[in-house]
Protein backbone atom coordinates (compact mmCIF):
# COMPACT_ATOMS: atom_id res chain seq x y z
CA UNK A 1 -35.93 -41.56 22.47
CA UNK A 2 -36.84 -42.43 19.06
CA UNK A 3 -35.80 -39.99 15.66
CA UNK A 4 -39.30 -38.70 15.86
CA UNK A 5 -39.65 -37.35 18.88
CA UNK A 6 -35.62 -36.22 18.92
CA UNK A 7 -36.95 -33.92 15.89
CA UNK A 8 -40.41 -32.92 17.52
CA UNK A 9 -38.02 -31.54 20.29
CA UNK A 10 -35.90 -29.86 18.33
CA UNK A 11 -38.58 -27.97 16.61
CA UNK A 12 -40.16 -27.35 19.91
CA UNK A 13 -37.16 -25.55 20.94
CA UNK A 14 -36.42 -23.87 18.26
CA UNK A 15 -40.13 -22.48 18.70
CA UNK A 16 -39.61 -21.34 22.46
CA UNK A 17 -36.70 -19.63 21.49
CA UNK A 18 -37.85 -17.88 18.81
CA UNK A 19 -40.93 -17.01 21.08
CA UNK A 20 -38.15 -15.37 22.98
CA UNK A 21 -36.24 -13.37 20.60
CA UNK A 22 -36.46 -9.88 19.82
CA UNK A 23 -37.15 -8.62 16.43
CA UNK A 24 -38.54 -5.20 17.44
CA UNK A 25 -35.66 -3.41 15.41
CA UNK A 26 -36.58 -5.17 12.17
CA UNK A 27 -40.43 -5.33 12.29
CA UNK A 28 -43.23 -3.24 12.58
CA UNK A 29 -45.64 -3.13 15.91
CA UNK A 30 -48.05 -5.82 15.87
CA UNK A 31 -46.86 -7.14 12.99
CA UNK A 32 -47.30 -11.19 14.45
CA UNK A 33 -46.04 -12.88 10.96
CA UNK A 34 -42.71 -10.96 11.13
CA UNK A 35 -42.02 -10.58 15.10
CA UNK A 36 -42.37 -14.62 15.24
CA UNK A 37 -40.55 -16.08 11.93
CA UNK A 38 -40.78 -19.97 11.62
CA UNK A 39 -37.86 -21.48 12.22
CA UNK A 40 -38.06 -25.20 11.69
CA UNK A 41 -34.17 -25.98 11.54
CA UNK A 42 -30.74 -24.89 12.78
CA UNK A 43 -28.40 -23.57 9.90
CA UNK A 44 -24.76 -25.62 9.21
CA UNK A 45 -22.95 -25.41 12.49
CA UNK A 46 -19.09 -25.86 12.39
CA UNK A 47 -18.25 -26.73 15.47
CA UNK A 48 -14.62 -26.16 17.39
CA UNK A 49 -13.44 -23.28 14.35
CA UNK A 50 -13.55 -19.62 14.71
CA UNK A 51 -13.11 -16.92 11.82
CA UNK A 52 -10.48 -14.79 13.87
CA UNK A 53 -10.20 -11.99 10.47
CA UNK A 54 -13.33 -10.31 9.25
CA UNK A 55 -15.04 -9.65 12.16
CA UNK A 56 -16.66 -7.03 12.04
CA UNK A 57 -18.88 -5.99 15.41
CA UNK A 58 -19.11 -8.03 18.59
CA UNK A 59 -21.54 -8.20 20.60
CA UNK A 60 -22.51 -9.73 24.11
CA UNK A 61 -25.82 -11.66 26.02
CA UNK A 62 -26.89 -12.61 22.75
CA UNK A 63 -28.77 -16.02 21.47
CA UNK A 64 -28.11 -17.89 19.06
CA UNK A 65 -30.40 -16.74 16.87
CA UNK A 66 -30.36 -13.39 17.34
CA UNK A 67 -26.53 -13.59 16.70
CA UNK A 68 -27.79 -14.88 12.69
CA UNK A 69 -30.53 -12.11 12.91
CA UNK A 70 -27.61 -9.64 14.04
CA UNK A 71 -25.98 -10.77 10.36
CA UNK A 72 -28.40 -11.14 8.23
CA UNK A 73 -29.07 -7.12 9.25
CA UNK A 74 -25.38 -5.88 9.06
CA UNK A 75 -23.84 -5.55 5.52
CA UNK A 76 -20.87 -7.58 3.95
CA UNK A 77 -21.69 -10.39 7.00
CA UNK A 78 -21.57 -13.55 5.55
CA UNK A 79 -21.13 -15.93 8.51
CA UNK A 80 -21.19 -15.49 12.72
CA UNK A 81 -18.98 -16.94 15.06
CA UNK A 82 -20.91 -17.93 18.76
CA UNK A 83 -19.37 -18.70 21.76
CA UNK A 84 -21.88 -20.26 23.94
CA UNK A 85 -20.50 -20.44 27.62
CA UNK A 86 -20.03 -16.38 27.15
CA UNK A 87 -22.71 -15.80 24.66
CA UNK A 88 -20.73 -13.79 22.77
CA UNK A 89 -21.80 -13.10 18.71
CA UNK A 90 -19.33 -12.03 16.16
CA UNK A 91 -20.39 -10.46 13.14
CA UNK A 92 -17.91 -11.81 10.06
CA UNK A 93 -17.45 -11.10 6.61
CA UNK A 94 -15.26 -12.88 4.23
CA UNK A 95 -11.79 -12.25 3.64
CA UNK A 96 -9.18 -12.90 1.33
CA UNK A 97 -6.88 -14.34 4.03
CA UNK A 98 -8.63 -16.09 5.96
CA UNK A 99 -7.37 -17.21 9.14
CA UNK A 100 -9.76 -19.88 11.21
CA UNK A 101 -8.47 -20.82 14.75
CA UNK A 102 -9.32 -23.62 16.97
CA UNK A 103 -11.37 -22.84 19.32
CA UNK A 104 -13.70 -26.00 21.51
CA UNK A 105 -16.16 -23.46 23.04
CA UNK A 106 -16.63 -21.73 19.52
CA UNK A 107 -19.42 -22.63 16.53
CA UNK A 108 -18.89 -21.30 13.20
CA UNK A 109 -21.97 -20.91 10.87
CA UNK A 110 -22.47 -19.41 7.16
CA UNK A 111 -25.19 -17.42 7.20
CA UNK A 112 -26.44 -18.87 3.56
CA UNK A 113 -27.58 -21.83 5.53
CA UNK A 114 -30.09 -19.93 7.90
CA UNK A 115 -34.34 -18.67 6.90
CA UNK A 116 -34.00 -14.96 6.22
CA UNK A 117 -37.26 -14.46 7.64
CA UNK A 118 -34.93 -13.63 10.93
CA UNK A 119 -34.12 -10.50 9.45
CA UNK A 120 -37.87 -9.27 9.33
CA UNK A 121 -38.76 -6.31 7.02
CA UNK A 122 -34.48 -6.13 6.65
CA UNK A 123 -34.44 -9.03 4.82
CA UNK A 124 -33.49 -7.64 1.52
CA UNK A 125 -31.67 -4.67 2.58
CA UNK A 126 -29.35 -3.32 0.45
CA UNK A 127 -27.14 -0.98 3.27
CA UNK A 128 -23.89 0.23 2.13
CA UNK A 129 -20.29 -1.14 3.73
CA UNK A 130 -20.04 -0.22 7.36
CA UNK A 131 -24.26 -0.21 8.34
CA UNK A 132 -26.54 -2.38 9.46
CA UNK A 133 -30.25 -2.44 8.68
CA UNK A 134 -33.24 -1.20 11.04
CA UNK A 135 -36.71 -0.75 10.63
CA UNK A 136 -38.00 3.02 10.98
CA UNK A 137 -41.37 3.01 13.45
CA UNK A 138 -41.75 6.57 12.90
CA UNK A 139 -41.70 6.72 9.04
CA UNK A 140 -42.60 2.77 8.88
CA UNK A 141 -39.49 1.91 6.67
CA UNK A 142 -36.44 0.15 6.62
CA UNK A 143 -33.09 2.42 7.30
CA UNK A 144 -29.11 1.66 7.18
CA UNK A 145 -27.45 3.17 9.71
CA UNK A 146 -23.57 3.19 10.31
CA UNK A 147 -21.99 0.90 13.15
CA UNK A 148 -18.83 0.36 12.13
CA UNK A 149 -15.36 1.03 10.35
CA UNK A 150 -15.61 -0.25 6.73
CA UNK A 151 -11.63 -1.00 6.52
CA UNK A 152 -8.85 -2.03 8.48
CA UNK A 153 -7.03 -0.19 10.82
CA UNK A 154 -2.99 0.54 9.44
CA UNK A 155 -0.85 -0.42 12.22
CA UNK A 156 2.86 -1.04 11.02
CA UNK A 157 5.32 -3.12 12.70
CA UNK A 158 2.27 -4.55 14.84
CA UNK A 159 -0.15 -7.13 15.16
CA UNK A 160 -3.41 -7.33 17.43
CA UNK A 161 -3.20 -9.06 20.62
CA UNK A 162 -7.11 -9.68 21.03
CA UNK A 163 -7.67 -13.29 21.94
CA UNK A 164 -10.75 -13.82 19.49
CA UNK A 165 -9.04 -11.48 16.35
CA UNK A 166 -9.88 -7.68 15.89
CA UNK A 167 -13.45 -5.88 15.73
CA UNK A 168 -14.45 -2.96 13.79
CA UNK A 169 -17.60 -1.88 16.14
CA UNK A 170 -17.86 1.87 16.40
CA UNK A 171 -16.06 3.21 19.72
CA UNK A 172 -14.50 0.03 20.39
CA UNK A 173 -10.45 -0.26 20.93
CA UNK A 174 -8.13 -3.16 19.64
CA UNK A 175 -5.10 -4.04 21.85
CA UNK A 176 -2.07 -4.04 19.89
CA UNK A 177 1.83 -4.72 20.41
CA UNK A 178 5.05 -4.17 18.37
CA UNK A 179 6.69 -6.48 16.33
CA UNK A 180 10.21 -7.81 17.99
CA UNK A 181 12.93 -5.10 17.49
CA UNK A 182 10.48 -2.31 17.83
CA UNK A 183 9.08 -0.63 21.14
CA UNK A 184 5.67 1.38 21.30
CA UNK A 185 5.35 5.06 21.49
CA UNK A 186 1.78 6.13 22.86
CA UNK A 187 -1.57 3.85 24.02
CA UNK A 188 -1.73 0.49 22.71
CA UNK A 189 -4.57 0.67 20.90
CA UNK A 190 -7.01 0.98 17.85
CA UNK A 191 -10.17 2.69 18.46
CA UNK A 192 -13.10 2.69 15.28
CA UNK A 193 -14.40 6.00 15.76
CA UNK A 194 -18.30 6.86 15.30
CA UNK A 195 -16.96 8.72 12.14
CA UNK A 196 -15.75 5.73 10.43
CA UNK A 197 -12.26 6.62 10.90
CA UNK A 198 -9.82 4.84 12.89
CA UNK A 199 -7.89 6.51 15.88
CA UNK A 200 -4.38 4.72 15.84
CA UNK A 201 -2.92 5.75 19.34
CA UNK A 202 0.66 4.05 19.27
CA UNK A 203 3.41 4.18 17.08
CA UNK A 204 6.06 1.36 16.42
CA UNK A 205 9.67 2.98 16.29
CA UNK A 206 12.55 0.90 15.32
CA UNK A 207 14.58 -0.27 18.58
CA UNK A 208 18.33 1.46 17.81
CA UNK A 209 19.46 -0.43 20.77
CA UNK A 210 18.22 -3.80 20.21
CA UNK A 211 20.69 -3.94 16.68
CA UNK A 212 23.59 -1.61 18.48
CA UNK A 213 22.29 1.50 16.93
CA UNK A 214 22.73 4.74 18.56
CA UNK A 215 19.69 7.25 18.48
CA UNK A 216 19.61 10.86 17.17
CA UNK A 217 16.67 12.02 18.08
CA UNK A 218 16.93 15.33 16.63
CA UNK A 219 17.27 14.40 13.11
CA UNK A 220 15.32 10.71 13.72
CA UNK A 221 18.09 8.43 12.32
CA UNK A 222 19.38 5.19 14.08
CA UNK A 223 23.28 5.27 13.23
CA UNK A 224 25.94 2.40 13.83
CA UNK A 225 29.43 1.69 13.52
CA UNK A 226 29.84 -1.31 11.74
CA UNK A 227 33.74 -2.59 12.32
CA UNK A 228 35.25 -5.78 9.80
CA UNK A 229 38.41 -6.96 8.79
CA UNK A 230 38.07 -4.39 5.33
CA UNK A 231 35.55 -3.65 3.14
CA UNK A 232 35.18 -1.38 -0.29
CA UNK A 233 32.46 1.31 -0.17
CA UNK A 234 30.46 -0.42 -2.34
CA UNK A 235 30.21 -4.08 -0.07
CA UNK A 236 29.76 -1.16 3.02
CA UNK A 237 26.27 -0.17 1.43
CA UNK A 238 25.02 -3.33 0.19
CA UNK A 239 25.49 -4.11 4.27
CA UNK A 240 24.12 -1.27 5.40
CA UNK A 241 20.92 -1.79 2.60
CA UNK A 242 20.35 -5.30 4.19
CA UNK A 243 18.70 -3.82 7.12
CA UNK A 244 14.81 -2.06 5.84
CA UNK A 245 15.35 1.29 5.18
CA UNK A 246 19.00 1.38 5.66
CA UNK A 247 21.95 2.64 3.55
CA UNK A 248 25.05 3.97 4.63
CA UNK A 249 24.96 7.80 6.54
CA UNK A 250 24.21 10.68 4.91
CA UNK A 251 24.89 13.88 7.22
CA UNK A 252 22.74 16.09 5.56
CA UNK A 253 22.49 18.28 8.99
CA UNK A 254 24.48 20.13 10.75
CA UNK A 255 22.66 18.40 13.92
CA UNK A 256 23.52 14.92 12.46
CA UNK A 257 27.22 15.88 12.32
CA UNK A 258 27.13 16.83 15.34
CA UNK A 259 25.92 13.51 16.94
CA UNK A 260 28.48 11.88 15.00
CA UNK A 261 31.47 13.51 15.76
CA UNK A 262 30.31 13.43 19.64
CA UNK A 263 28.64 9.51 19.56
CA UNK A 264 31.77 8.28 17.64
CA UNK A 265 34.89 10.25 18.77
CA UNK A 266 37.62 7.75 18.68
CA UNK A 267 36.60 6.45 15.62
CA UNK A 268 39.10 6.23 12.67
CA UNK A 269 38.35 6.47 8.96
CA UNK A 270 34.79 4.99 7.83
CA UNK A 271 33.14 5.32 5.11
CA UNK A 272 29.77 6.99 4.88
CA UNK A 273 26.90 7.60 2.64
CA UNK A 274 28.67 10.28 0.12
CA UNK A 275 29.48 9.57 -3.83
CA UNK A 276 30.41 12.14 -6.91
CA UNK A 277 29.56 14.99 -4.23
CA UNK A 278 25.94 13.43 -3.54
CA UNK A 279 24.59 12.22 -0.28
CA UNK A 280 22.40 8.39 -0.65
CA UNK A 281 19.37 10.23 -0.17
CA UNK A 282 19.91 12.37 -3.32
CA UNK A 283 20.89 15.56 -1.86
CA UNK A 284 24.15 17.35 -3.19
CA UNK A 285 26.64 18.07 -1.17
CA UNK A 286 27.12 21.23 1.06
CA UNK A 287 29.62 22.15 3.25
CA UNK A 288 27.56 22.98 6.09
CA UNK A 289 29.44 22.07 8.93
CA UNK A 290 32.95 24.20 9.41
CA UNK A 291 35.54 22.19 8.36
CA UNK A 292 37.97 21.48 6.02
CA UNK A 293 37.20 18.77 3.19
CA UNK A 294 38.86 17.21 -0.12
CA UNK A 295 36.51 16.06 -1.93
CA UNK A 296 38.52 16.00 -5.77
CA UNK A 297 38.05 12.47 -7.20
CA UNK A 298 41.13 10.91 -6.62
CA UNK A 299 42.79 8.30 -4.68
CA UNK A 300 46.69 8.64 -4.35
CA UNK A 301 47.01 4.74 -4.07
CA UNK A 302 44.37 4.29 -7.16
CA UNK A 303 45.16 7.45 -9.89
CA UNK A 304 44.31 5.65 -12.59
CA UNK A 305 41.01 3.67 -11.49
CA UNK A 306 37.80 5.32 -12.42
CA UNK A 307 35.31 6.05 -9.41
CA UNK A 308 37.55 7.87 -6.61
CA UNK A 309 34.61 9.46 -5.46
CA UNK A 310 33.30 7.70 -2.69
CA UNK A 311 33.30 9.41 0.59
CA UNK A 312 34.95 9.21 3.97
CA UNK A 313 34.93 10.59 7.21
CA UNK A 314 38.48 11.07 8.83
CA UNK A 315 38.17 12.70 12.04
CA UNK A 316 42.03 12.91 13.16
CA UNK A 317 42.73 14.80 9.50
CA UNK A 318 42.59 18.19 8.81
CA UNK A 319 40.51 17.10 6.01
CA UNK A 320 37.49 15.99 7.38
CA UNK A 321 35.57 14.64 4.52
CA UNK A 322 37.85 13.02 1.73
CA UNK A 323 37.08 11.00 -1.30
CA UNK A 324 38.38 7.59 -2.59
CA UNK A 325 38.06 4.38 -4.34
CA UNK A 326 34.72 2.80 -4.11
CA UNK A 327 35.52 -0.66 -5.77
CA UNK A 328 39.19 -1.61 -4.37
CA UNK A 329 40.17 0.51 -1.77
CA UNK A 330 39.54 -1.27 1.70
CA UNK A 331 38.59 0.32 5.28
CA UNK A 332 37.64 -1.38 8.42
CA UNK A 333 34.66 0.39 9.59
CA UNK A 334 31.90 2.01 7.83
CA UNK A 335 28.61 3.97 9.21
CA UNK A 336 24.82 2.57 8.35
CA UNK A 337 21.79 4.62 9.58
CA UNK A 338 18.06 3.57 9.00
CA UNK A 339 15.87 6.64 8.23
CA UNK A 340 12.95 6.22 11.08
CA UNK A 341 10.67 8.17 8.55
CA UNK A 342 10.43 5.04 7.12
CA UNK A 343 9.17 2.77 9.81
């Protein structure tokens, strides 16, 4: 077949299946001129690459064309991703990360290259973040209406597990799973609501068990005994601060001393999260727990060092909770906890 006729074809094509697409949301009744746009060339198509951020509806049974129509309606959409052997459309916008996948049955197209006449009476629309365009029949006008969730959904510790990248389509759910040392609590999923808000439905809790951390629940601290061969106070919270949100123990409860002295029972003296008669997460000191303490600044083996006020937990003494050296004194074991508020 010669380039002539290869092009004839092409146009011929394009002609039937414009004849064949649907523009009734975007043009008035009768309106010939605008329900059958000339369309004399395919836009840029990228063939093999998918956008797998910014999408931002998905839709199904669609052409081609009506896939660029589908943009050229919907704000922020500034390129469509089509998978032919499904006929699946995806609505994309542009993002600052940008993260294109391979993908053979995929074609990637920016919209820029396409005739806005397939956007009918929409074709200058002006709809806000989060709407797409329609034309009115009743009051003969164009209208924005809202179909989906103008931001991201905030998932921490997770990432999305949907094969061709998140949607934001109104009443649609995301699949999500934890990031490793975390386990889900709840439904794995997003859901874009038809309010524009996002329904999170799972939380991603820090795995105590996966590090050797021991769970309170009541007081929603991972705590664990960390054993060496010595360490000062000091080195035993720079450890304990290598972990994300951890430091060394502050009991600040009467519940959390409780765990302790029953989850660590034949432990000798460690240090914990208590310095000049302050806990690491700021609060002062209270003895709120029935026992004896010595907390007075001095360290028997170091009387003439400054800082003797770092504190320990001795459970075999009759003083409990004593103070001493934080920058030579050495003990063997030391308790971190990571605050779960944080994660």
């Amino acid at each position: 077949m010669d380039i002539t006729k290869s092009a004839l074809l092409v146009v011929i094509n394009l002609l039937v299946i414009t004849k064949g697409l649907c523009m009734n949301d975007v043009c008035p009744a009768g309106d010939t001129s605008c329900m059958e746009p000339n369309i004399f060339g395919l836009g840029l198509l990228e063939w093999g690459k998918c956008s797998k951020t910014g999408v931002l509806l998905r839709y199904q049974k669609l052409s081609l064309l009506q896939c660029v129509k589908e943009c050229f309606v919907t704000s922020q959409c500034t390129s469509i991703n089509y998978r032919q052997n499904w006929d699946v459309c995806d609505i994309v916008t542009s993002v600052t990360n940008s993260n294109d996948m391979d993908d053979s049955t995929c074609v990637k197209s920016d919209i820029s290259s396409w005739e806005k006449s397939l956007a009918g009476k929409c074709v200058d629309h002006t709809c806000a973040a989060g709407s797409k365009c329609q034309f009115d029949h009743l009051t003969t006008t164009v209208v924005c209406i809202d179909v989906y969730c103008k931001d991201l959904p905030s998932v921490p510790n997770a990432e999305t597990v949907e094969h061709f990248g998140l949607q934001r389509q109104f009443n649609m759910g995301n699949k999500y799973t934890c990031h490793d040392n975390y386990k889900m609590q709840g439904r794995p999923f997003a859901v874009c609501q038809n309010t524009g808000d996002w329904k999170i439905m799972l939380t991603c809790i820090y795995d105590c068990a996966s590090n050797g951390f021991q769970f309170d629940g009541e007081t929603t601290t991972c705590i664990k005994l960390v054993s060496t061969s010595g360490t000062t106070w000091k080195d035993a919270r720079k450890y304990c601060q290598q972990q994300e949100g951890g430091d060394l123990v502050s009991i600040t409860s009467k519940a959390k001393w409780d765990f302790i002295m029953g989850n660590f029972s034949s432990v000798g003296p460690v240090w914990i999260g208590l310095k000049d008669k302050k806990w690491m997460t700021g609060e002062s000191f209270h003895n709120i727990y029935g026992v004896t303490v010595q907390l007075n600044d001095y360290d028997g083996a170091y009387p003439s060092e400054v800082e003797n006020s770092c504190g320990l937990l001795v459970r075999w003494s009759s003083n409990k909770l004593q103070d001493e050296n934080c920058n030579i004194r050495k003990r063997l074991k030391f308790l971190c906890e990571i605050d779960m508020g944080q994660h």
